[in-house]
C-alpha atoms as a PDB file:
ATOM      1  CA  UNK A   1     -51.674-105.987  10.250  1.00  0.00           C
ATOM      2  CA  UNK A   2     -52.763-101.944  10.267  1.00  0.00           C
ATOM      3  CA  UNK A   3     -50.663 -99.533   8.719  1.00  0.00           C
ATOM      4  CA  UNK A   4     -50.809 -95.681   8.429  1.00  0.00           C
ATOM      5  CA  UNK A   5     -49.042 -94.069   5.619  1.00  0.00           C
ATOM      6  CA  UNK A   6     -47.782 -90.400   5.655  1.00  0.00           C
ATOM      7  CA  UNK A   7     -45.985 -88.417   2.751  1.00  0.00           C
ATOM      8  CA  UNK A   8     -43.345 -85.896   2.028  1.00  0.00           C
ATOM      9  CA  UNK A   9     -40.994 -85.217  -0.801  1.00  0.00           C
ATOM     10  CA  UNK A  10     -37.252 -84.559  -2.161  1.00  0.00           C
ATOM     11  CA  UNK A  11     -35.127 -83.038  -4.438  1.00  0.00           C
ATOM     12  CA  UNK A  12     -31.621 -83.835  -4.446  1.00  0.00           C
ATOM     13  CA  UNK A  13     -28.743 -84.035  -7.153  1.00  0.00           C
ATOM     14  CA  UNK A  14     -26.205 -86.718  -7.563  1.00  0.00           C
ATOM     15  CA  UNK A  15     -24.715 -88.697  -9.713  1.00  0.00           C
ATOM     16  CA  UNK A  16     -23.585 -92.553 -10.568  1.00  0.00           C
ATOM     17  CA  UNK A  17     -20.931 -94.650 -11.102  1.00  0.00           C
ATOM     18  CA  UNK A  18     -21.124 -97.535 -13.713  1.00  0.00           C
ATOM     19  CA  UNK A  19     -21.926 -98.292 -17.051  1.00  0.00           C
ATOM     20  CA  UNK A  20     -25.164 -99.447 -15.996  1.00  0.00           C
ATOM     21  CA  UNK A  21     -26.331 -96.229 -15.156  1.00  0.00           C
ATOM     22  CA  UNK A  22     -26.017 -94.511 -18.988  1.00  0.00           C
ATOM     23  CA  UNK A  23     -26.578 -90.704 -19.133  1.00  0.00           C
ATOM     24  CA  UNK A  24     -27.004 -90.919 -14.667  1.00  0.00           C
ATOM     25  CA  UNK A  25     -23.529 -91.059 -14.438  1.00  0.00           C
ATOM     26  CA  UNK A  26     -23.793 -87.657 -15.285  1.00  0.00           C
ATOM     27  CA  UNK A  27     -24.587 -85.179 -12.716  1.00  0.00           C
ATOM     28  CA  UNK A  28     -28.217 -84.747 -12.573  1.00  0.00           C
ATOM     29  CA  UNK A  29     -31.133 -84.299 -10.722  1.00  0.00           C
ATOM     30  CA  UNK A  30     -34.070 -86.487  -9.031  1.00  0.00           C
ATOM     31  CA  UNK A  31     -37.761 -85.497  -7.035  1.00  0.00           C
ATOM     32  CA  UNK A  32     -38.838 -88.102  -4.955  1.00  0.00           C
ATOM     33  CA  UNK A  33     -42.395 -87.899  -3.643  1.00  0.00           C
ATOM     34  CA  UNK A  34     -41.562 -90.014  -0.016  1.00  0.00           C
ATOM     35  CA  UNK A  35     -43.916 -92.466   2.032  1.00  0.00           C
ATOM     36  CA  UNK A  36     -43.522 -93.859   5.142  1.00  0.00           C
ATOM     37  CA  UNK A  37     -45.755 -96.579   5.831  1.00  0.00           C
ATOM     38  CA  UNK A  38     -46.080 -97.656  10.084  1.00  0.00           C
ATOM     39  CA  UNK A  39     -47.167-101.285  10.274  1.00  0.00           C
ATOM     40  CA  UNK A  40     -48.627-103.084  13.816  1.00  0.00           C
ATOM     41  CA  UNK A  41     -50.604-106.225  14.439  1.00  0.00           C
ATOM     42  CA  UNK A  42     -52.762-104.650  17.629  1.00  0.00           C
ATOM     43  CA  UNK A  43     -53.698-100.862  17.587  1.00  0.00           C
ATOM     44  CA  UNK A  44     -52.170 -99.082  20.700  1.00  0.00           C
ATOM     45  CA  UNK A  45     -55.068 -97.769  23.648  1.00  0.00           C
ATOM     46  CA  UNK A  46     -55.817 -94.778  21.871  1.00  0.00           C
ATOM     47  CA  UNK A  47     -57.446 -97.234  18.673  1.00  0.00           C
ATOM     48  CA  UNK A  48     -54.348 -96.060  16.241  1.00  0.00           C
ATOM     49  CA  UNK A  49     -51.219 -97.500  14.903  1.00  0.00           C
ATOM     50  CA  UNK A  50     -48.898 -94.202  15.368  1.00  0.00           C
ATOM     51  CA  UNK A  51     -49.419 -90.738  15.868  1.00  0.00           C
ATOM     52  CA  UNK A  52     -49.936 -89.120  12.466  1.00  0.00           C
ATOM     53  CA  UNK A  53     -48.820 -85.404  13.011  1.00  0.00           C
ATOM     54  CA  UNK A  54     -45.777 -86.675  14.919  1.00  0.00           C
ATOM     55  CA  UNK A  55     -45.116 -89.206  12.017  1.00  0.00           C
ATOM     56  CA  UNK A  56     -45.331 -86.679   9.261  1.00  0.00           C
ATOM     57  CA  UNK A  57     -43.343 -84.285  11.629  1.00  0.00           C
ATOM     58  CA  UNK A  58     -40.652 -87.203  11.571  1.00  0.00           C
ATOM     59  CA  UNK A  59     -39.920 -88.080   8.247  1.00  0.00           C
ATOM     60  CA  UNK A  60     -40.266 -83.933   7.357  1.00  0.00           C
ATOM     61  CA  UNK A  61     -37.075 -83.656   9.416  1.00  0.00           C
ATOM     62  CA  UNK A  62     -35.831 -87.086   8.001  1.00  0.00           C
ATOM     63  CA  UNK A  63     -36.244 -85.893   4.366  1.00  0.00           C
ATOM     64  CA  UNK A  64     -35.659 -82.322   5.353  1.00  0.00           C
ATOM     65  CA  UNK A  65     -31.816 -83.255   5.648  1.00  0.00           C
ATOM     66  CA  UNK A  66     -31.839 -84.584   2.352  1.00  0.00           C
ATOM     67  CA  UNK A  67     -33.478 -82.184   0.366  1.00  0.00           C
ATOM     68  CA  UNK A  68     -31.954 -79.640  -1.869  1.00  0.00           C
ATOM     69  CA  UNK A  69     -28.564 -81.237  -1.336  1.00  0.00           C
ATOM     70  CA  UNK A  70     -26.127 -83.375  -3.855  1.00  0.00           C
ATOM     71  CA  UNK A  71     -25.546 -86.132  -2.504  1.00  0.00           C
ATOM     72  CA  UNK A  72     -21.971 -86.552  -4.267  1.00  0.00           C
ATOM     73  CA  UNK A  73     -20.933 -83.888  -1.552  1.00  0.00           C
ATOM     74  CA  UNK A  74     -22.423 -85.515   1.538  1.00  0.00           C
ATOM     75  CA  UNK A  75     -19.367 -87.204   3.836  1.00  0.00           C
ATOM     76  CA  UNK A  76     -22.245 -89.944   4.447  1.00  0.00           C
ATOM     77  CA  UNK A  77     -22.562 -91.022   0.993  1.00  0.00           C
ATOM     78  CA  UNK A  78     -18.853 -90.665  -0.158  1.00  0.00           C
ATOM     79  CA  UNK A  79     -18.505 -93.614  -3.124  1.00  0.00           C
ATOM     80  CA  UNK A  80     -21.725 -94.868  -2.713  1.00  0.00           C
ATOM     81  CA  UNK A  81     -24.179 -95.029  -6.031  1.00  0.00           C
ATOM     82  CA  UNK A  82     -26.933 -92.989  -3.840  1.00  0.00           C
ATOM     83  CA  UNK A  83     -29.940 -95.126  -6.027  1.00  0.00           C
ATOM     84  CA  UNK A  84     -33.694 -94.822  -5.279  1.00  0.00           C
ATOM     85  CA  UNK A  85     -33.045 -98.215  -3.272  1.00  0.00           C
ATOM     86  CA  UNK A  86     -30.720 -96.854  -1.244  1.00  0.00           C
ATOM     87  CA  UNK A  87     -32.015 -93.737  -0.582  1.00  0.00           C
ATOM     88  CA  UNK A  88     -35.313 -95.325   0.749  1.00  0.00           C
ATOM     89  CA  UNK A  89     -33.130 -97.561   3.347  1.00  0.00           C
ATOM     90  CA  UNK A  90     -31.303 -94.548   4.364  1.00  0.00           C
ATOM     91  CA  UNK A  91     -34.665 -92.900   5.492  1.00  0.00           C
ATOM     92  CA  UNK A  92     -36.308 -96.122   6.856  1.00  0.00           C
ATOM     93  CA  UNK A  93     -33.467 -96.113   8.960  1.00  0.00           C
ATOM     94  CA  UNK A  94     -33.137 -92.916  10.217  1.00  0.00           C
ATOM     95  CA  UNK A  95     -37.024 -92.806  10.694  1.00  0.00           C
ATOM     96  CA  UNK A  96     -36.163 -96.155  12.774  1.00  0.00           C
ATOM     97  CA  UNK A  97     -33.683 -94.456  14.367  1.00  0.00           C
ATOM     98  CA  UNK A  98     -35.679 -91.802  15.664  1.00  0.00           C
ATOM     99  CA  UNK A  99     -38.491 -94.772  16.355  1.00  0.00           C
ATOM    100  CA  UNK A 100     -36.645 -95.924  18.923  1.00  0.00           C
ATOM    101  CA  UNK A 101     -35.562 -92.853  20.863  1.00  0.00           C
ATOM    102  CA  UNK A 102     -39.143 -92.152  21.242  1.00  0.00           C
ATOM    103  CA  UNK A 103     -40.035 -89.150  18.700  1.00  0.00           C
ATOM    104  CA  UNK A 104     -42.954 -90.758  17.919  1.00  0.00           C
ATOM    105  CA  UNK A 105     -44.225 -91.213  21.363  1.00  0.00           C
ATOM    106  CA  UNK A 106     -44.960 -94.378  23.393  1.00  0.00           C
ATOM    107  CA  UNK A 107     -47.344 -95.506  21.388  1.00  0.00           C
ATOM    108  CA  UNK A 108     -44.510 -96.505  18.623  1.00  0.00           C
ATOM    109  CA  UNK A 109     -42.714 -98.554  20.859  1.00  0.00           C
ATOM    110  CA  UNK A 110     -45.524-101.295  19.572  1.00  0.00           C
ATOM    111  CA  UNK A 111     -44.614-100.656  16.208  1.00  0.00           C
ATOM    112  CA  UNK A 112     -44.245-103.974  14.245  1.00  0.00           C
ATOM    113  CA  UNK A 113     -42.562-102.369  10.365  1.00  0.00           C
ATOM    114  CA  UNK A 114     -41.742 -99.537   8.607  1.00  0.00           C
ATOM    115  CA  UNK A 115     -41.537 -99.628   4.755  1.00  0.00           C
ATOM    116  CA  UNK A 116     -40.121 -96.895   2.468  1.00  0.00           C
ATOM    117  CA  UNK A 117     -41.366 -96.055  -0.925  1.00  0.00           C
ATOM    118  CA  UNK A 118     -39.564 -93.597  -3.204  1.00  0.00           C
ATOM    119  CA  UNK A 119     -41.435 -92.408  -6.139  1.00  0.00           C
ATOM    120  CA  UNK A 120     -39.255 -91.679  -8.796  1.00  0.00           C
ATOM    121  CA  UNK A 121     -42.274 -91.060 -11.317  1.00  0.00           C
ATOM    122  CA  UNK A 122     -45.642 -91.981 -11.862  1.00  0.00           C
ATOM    123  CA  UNK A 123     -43.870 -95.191 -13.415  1.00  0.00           C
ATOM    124  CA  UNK A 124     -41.192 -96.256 -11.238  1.00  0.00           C
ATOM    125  CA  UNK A 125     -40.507 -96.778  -7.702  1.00  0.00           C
ATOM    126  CA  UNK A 126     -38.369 -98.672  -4.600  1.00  0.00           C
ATOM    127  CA  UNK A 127     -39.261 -99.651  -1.191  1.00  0.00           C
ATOM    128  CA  UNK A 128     -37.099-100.591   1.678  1.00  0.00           C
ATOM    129  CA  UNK A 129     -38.825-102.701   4.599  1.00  0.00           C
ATOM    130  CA  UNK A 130     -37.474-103.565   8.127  1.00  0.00           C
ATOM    131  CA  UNK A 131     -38.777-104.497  11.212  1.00  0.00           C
ATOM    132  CA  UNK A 132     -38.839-102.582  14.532  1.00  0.00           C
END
């Protein structure tokens, strides 16, 4: 399998709900450092798995819709604990969205994966795979 991984970043605010979370139920905020990583068993004609520039283009306007927002105040995320493990599904599937509708050119159509890592720290991080 080849993969190309390309990388971005977000700051958001939100908060939880649940004793689980401790002092996060607070209001508070987070920095994400993003990566999207393109996975396909054959490279396309041109000898690469996806265009890079329009990949990092994509997930820029993926994470660009994100960023400098609380999420408590976003209709799509009303009552839902917005967690680093949901947060990387909700951009693996907007990226797939966008997959599909052909924003990353023909070539993506052979496009096997897509994984999303969120980097909470240097320390901690979650990852959200699909196919597509």
């Amino acid at each position: 399998m080849f993969s190309i991984t390309v990388r971005d970043h977000i700051m958001i605010a939100h908060s939880f709900r649940g004793d689980v979370f401790g002092p996060a139920q607070r209001l508070h905020g987070a920095t994400f450092l993003v990566d999207a990583t393109f996975r396909r068993e054959q490279l396309d004609e041109d000898n690469i798995v996806v265009d890079i520039g329009l990949a990092t283009q994509e997930l820029g306007a993926v994470v660009g819709a994100l960023n400098y927002r609380n999420l408590d105040n976003e209709p799509d995320f009303a009552g839902v604990n917005t967690s680093t493990e949901f947060l990387a599904k909700v951009v693996a599937d907007r990226l797939a969205e966008r997959v599909h509708r052909g924003a990353l050119g023909e070539g993506a159509k052979g496009l096997a994966g897509l994984t999303v890592t969120l980097h909470e720290s240097h320390v901690a991080w979650a990852s959200y795979e699909r196919a597509l």
